[in-house]
Protein backbone atom coordinates (compact mmCIF):
# COMPACT_ATOMS: atom_id res chain seq x y z
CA UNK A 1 81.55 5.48 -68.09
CA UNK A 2 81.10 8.02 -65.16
CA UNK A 3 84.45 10.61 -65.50
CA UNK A 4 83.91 11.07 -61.51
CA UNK A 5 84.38 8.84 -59.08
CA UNK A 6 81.48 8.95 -56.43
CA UNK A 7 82.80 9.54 -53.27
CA UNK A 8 80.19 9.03 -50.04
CA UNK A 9 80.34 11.93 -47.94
CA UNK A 10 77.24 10.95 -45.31
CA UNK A 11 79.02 10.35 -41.91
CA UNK A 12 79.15 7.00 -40.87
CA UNK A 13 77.13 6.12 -37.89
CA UNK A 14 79.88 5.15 -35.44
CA UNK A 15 79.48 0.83 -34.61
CA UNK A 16 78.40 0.57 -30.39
CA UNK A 17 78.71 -2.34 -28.24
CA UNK A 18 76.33 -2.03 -25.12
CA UNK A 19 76.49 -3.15 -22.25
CA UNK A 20 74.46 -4.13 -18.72
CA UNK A 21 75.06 -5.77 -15.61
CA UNK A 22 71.68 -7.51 -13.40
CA UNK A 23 72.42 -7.52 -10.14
CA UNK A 24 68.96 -8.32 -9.50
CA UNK A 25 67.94 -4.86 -7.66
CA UNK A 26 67.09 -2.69 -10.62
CA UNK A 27 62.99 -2.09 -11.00
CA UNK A 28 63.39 -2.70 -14.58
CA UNK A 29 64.68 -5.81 -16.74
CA UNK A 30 68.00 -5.62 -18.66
CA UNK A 31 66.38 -6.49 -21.75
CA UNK A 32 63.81 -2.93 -21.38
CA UNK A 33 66.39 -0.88 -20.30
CA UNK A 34 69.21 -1.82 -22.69
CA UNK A 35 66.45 -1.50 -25.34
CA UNK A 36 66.30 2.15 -24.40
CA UNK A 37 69.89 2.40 -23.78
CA UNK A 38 69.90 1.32 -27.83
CA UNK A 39 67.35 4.18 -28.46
CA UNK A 40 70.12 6.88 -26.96
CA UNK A 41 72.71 5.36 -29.19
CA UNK A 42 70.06 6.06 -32.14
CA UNK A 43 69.80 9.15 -31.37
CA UNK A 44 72.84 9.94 -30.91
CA UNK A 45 73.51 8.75 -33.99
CA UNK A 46 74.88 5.20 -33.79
CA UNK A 47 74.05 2.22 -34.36
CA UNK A 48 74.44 -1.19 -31.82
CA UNK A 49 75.60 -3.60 -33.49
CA UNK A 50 75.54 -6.11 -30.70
CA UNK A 51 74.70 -6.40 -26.88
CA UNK A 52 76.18 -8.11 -23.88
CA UNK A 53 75.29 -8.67 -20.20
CA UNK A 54 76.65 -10.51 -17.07
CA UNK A 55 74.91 -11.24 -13.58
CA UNK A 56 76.69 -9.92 -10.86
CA UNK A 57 75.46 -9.54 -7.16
CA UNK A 58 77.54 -6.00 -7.67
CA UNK A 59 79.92 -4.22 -10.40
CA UNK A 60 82.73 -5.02 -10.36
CA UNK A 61 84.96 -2.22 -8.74
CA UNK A 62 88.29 -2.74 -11.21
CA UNK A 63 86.15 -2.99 -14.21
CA UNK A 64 82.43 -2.71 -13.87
CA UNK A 65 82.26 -6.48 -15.27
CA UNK A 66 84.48 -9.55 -14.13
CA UNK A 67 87.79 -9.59 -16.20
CA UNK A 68 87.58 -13.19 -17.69
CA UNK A 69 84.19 -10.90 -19.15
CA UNK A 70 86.12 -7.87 -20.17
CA UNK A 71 88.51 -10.07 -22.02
CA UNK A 72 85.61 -11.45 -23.92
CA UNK A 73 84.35 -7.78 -24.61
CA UNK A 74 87.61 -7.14 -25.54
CA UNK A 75 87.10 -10.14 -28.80
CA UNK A 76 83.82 -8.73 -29.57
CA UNK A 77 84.96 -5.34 -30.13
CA UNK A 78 87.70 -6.78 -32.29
CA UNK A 79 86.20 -8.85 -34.20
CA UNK A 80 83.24 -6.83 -35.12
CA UNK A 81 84.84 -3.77 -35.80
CA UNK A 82 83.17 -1.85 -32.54
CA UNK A 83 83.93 2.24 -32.45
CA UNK A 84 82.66 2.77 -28.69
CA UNK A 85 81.25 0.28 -26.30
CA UNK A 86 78.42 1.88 -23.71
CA UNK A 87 77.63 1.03 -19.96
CA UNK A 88 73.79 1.13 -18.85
CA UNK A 89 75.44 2.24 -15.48
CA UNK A 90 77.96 5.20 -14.21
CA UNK A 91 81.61 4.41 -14.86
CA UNK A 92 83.48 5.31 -11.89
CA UNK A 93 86.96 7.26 -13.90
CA UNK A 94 89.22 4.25 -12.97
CA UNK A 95 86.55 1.90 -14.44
CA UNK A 96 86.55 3.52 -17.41
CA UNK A 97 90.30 4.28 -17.50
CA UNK A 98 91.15 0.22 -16.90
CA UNK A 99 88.54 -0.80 -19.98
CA UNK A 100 89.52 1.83 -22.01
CA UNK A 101 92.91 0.42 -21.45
CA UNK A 102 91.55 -3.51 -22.28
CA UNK A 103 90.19 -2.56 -25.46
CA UNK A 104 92.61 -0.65 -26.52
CA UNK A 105 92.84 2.71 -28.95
CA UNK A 106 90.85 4.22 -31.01
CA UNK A 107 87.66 2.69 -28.97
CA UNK A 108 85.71 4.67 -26.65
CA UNK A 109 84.34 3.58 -23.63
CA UNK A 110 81.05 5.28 -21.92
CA UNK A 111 78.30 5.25 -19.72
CA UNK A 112 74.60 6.01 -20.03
CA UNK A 113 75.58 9.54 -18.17
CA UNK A 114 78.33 10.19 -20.91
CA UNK A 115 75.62 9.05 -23.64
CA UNK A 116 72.72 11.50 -22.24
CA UNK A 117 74.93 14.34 -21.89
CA UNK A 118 76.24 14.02 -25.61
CA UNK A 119 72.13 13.49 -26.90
CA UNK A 120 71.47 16.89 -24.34
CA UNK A 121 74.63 19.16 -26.13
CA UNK A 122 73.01 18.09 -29.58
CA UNK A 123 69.59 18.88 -29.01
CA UNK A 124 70.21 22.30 -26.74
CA UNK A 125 69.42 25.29 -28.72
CA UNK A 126 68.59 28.25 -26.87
CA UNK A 127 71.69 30.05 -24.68
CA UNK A 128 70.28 28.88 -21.45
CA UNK A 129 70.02 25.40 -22.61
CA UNK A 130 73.50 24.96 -23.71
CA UNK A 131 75.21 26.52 -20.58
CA UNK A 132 72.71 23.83 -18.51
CA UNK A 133 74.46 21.05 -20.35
CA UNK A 134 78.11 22.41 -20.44
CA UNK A 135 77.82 22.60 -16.23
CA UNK A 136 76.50 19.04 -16.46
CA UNK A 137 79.30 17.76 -18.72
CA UNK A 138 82.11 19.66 -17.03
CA UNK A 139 80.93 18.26 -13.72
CA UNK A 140 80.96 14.54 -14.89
CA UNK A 141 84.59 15.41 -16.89
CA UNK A 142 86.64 16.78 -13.64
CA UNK A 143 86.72 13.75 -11.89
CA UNK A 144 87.68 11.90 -15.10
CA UNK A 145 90.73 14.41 -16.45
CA UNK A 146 93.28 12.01 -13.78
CA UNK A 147 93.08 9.31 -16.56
CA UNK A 148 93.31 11.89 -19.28
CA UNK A 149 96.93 12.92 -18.65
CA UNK A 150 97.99 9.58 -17.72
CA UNK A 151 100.69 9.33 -20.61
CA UNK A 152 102.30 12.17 -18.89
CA UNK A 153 101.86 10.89 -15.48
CA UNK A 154 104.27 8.20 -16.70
CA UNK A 155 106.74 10.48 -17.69
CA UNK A 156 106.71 11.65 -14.15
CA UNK A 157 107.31 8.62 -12.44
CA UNK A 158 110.00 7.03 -14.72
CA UNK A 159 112.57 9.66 -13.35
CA UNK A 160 115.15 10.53 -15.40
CA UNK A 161 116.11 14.65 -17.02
CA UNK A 162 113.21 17.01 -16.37
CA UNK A 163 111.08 14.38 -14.69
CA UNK A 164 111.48 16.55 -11.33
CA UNK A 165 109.45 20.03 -12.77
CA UNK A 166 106.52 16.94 -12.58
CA UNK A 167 105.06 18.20 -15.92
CA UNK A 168 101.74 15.40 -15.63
CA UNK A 169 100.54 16.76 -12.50
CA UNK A 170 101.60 20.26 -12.88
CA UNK A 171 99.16 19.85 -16.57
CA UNK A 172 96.46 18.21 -14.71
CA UNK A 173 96.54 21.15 -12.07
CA UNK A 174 96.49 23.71 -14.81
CA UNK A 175 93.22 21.79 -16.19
CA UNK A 176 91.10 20.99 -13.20
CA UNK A 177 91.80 24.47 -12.24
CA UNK A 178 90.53 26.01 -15.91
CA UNK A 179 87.11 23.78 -15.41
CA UNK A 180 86.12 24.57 -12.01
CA UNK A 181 86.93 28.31 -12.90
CA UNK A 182 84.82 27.69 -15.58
CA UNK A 183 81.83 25.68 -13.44
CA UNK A 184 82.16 28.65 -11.50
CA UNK A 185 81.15 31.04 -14.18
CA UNK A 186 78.82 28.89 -15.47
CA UNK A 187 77.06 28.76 -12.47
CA UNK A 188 77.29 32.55 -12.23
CA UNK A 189 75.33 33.04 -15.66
CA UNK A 190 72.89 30.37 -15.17
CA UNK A 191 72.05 32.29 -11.73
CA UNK A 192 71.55 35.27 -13.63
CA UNK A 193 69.36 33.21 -16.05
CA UNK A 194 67.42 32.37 -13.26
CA UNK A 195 66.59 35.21 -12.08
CA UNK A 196 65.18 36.60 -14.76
CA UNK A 197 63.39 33.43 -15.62
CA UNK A 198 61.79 33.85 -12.04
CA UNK A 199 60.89 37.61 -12.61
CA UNK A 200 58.90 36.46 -15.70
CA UNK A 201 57.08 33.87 -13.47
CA UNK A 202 56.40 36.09 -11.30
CA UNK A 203 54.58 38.48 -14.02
CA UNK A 204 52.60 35.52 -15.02
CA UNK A 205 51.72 34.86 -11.72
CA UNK A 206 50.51 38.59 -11.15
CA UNK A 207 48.51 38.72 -13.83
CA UNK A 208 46.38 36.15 -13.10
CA UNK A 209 47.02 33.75 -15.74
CA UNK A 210 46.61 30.02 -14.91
CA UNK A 211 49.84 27.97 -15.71
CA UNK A 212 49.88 24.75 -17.04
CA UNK A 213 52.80 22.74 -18.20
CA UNK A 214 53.58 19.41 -19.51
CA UNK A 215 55.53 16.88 -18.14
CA UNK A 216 56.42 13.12 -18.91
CA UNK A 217 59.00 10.35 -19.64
CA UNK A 218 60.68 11.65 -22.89
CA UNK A 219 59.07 10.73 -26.35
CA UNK A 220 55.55 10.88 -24.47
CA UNK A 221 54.70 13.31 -27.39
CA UNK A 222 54.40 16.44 -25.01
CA UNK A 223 55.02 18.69 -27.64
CA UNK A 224 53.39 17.02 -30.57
CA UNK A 225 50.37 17.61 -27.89
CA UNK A 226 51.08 21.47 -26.97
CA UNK A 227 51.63 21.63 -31.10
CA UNK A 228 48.06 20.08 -31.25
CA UNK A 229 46.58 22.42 -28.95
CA UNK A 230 48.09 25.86 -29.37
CA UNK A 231 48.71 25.48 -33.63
CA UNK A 232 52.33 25.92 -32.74
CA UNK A 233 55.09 24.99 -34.28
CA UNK A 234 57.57 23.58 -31.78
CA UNK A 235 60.18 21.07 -32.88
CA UNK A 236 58.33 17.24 -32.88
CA UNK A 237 60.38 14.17 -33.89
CA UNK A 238 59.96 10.06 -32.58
CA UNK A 239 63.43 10.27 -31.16
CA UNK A 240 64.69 11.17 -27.18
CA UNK A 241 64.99 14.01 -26.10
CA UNK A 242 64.00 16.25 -28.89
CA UNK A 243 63.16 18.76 -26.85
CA UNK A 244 65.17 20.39 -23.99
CA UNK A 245 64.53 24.18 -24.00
CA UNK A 246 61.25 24.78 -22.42
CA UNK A 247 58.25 26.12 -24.74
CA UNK A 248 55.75 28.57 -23.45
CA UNK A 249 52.17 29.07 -25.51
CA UNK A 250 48.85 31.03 -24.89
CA UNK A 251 45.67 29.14 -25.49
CA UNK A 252 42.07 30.81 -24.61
CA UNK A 253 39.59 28.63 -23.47
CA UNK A 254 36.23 28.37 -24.75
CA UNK A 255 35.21 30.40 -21.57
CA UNK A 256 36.96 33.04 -22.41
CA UNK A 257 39.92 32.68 -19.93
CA UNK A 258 43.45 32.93 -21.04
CA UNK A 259 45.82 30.18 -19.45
CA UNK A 260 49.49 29.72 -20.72
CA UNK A 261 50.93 25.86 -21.72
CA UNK A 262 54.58 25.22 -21.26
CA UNK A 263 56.47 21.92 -22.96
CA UNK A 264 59.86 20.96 -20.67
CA UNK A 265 62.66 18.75 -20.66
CA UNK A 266 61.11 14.91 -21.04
CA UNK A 267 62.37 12.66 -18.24
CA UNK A 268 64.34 9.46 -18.87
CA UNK A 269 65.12 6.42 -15.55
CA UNK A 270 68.91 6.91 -14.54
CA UNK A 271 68.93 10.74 -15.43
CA UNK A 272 72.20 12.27 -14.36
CA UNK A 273 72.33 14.04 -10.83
CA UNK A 274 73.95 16.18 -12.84
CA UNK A 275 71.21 17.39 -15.17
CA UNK A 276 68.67 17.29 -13.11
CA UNK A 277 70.59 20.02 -10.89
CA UNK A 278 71.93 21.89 -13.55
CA UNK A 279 68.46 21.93 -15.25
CA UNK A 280 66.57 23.27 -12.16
CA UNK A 281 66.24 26.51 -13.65
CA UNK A 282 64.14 25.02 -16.69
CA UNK A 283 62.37 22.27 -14.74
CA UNK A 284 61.41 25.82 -12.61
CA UNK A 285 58.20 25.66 -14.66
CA UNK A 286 56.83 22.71 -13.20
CA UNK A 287 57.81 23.76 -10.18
CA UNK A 288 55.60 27.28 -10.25
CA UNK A 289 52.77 25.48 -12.37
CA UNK A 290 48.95 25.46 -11.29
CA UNK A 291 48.26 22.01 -13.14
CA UNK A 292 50.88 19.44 -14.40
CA UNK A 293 49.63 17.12 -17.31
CA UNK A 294 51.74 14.14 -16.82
CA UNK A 295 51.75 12.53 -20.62
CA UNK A 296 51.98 8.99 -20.73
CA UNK A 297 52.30 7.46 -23.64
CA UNK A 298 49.61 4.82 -23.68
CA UNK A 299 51.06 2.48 -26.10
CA UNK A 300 53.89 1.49 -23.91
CA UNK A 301 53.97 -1.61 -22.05
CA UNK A 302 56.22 -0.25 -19.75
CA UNK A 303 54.08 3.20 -19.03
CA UNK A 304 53.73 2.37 -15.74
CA UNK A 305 57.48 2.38 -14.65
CA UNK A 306 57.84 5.27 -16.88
CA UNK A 307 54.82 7.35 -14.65
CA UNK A 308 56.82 6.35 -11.57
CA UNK A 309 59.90 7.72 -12.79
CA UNK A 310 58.23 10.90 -13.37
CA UNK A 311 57.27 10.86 -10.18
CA UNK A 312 60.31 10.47 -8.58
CA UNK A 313 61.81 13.06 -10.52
CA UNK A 314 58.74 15.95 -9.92
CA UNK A 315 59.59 15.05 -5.73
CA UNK A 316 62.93 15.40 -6.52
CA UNK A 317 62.45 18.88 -7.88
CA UNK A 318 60.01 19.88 -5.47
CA UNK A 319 57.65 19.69 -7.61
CA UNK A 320 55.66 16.55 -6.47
CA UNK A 321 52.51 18.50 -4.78
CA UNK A 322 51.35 19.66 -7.77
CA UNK A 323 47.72 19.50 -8.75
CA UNK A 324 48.37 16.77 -11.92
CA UNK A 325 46.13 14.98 -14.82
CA UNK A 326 47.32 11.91 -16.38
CA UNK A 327 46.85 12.17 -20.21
CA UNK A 328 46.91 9.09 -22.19
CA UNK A 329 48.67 10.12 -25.40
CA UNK A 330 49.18 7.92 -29.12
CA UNK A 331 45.83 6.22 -28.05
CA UNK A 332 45.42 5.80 -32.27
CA UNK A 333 48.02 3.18 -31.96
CA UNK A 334 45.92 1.17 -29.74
CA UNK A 335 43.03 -1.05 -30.33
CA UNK A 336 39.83 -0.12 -28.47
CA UNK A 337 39.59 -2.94 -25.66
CA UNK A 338 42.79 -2.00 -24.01
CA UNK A 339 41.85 1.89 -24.30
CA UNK A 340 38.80 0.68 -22.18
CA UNK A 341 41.08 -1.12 -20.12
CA UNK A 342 43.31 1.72 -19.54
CA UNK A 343 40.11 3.96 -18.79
CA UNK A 344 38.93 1.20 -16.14
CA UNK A 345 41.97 1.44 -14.40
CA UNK A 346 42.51 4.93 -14.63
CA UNK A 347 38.88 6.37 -14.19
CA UNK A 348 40.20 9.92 -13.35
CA UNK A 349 42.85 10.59 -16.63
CA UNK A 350 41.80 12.25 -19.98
CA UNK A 351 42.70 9.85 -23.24
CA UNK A 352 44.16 11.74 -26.37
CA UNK A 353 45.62 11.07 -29.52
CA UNK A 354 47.72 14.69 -30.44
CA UNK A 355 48.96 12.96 -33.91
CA UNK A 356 45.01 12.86 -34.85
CA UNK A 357 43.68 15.58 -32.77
CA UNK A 358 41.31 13.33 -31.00
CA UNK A 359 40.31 13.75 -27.52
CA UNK A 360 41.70 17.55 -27.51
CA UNK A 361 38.18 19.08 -26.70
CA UNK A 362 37.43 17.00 -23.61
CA UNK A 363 41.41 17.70 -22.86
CA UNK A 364 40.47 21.33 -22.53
CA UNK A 365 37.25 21.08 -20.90
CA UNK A 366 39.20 19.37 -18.41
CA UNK A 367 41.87 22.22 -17.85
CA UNK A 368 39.02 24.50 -17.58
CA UNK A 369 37.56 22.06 -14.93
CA UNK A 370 40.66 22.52 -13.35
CA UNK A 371 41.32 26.13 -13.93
CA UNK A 372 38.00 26.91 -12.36
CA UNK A 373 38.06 24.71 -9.41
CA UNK A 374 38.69 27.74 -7.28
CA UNK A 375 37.00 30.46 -8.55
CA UNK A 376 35.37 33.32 -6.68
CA UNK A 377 31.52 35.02 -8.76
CA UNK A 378 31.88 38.52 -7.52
CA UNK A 379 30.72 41.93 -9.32
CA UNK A 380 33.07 44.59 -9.52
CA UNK A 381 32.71 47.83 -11.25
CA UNK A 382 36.12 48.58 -12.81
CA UNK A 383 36.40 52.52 -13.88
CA UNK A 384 37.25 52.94 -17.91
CA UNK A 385 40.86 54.28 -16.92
CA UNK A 386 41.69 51.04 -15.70
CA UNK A 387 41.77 49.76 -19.37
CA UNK A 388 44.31 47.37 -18.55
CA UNK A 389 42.67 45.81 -15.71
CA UNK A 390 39.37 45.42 -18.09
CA UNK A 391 41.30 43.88 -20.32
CA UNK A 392 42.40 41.20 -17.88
CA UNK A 393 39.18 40.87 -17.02
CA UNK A 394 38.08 39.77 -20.29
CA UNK A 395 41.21 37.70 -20.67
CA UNK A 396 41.72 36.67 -17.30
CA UNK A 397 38.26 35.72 -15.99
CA UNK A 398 34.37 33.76 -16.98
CA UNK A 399 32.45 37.10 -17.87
CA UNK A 400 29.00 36.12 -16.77
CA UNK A 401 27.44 39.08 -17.62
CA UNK A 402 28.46 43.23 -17.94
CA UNK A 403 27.58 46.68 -18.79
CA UNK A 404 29.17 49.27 -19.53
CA UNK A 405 27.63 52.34 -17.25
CA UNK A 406 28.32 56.06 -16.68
CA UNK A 407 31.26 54.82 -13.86
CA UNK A 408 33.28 52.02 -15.98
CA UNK A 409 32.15 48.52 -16.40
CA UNK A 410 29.94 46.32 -14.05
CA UNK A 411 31.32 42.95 -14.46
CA UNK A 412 29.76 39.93 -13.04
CA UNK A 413 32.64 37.24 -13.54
CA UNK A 414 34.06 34.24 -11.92
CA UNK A 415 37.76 35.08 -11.38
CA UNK A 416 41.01 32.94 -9.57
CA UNK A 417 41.80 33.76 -6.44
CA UNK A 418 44.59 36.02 -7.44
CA UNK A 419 42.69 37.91 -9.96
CA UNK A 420 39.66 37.81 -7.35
CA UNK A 421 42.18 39.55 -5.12
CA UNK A 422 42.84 42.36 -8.18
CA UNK A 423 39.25 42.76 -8.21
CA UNK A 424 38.87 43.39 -4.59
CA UNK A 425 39.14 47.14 -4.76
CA UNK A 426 36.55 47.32 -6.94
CA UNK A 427 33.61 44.71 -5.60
CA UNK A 428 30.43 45.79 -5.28
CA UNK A 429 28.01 44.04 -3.07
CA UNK A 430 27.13 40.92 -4.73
């Protein structure tokens, strides 16, 4: 007989209700998008235990769904034990304050925004990362904080001793004044951050180097793929949004030139205004990138929705001119005829498997390709006291052919326009 009783100490994965209304306009079907909106739970660590949805030609604006619907919501959650019940849409506060009110304590009530932020504050890791997602959650909480004072609101209003000093709106006061002071300062630092994020693109983009970052719907395996090609060890896991800080690697290609990969933020449909804006500073390496690979993962029936998604989100961030490759990632999960398919359709994309390591060489003949596509042949002689600039060169450019002479070295190279431009002092008549 055990003499200790064995006590579970694993945290139990909080019980979720989820929740969609079709009003027919969406791009995507409630069933897809509900199945992500389960994913989010996952990774946020709970588990859906069941999921609901009502036709509507528009939300409700009292409480998102019709009530004789919220009174049925209000049984489920009951009767199967439900810890927090999640929206596929924005909450307005009152929404949320009148369900919250239906389904009475201790169950939460969310929204998709809510859910993202909370997945975002888990995975952020780096100092930049977590002040991004504090703006983003202290934006979406100062509308909300009415509803959190509410108790004391009714103190207020029921008169009586000390209800004149008004001590529920004089609280709420004190609070929304402590978060937009704090916004404030956020905004402050992450301005800082930014500028010294943009003074080290701007010493990639004087020395020459060709930039090349990744971008995709999240779980695309972006950096399972930069893992694959630069032997790094950045974090990889089948979940959303397992990476948020961005990732910068060197690779040299087999021509000798150096170019730099960076791994970003993966995008998600619905993505809060919120993040995107307070993320700018991050998504700032697409934005200053030579080449975008857009991942796709191939193995999704819904890839297509997912690539226009992407899209919307590179225009929003300026980032939508771009020179971009589509690569077809987790094609070892597919059987051959639909990789053909796929290639039919999509003559001009490169198809990869980063899990297996296939399809990585043509992937980097391509970026070459790329990388090249503007290149200047010139000669220069650069003199040996320049070692730094010869080193670039050898780095930097396609040596062709050199020798080292009594005046420095003769280089005949093909070089990018902005190293061509470094060079210029130095040409010799080619």
């Amino acid at each position: 007989m055990a003499r200790f009783k064995h006590i579970e100490t694993a945290p139990v994965p909080e019980r979720a209700l989820i929740v969609g209304v079709d009003t027919g306009r969406s791009d995507w079907p409630m069933d897809e998008s509900l199945d992500e909106l389960e994913r989010l739970v996952e990774t946020a660590d709970g588990v859906v235990v069941a999921r609901e949805t009502q036709k509507l030609d528009a939300p409700i604006p009292k409480t998102y769904v019709g009530s004789g619907k919220a009174e049925e919501l209000a049984g489920i959650v009951r009767r199967m034990d439900i810890d927090v019940v999640v929206f596929d849409e924005e909450l307005s506060p009152s929404q949320q304050s009148n369900l919250e009110r239906i389904f009475g304590e201790p169950v939460k009530v969310i929204d998709r925004t809510a859910l993202i932020l909370d997945i975002f504050g888990r995975h952020a890791s780096t100092r930049e990362g977590r002040l991004q997602v504090q703006l983003a959650q202290l934006q979406y909480v100062l509308p909300r904080l009415r509803g959190m004072w509410s108790h004391l609101m009714g103190e207020q209003t029921r008169g009586g001793i000390g209800s004149r000093f008004g001590q529920g709106e004089s609280q709420l006061e004190v609070d929304r004044r402590l978060v937009r002071d704090r916004i404030a300062a956020l905004r402050k630092e992450l301005a800082r951050l930014e500028t010294r994020r943009a003074t080290q693109s701007k010493a990639r983009w004087d020395s020459g180097i060709y930039r090349v970052a990744l971008a995709g719907y999240t779980n695309a395996g972006k950096s399972t793929l930069l893992n694959a090609l630069t032997d790094s060890g950045v974090y990889a896991k089948d979940e959303l949004f397992a990476t948020l800080d961005p990732t910068t690697r060197s690779i040299d290609l087999a021509e000798g030139r150096k170019i730099t990969l960076t791994d970003t933020v993966g995008f998600i449909q619905k993505l809060p205004t919120t993040l995107v804006e307070s993320f700018k500073s991050t998504l700032a390496e697409v934005r200053v990138a030579d080449l975008v690979l857009e991942v796709v993962d191939a193995n999704d029936v819904n890839w297509e929705k997912k690539a226009q998604t992407v899209e919307d989100i590179l225009t929003q961030i300026e980032a939508g001119s771009i020179r971009r490759v589509m690569v077809f990632n987790k094609c070892d999960l597919m059987a051959e005829e639909d990789i053909q398919s796929l290639r039919s359709q999509n003559p001009d994309a490169v198809f990869v498997s980063a899990q297996e390591g296939k399809g990585l060489t043509a992937l980097l003949h391509r970026i070459a390709r790329e990388a090249s596509a503007g290149d200047v042949t010139l000669t220069a002689l650069v003199p040996y006291e320049k070692g730094l600039l010869i080193k670039m060169v050898h780095e930097r450019c396609q040596v062709i052919r050199e020798q080292y002479v009594e005046e420095g070295l003769l280089v005949t190279c093909k070089a990018a326009e902005r190293m061509a431009k470094t060079l210029e002092p130095y040409r010799q008549n080619d």
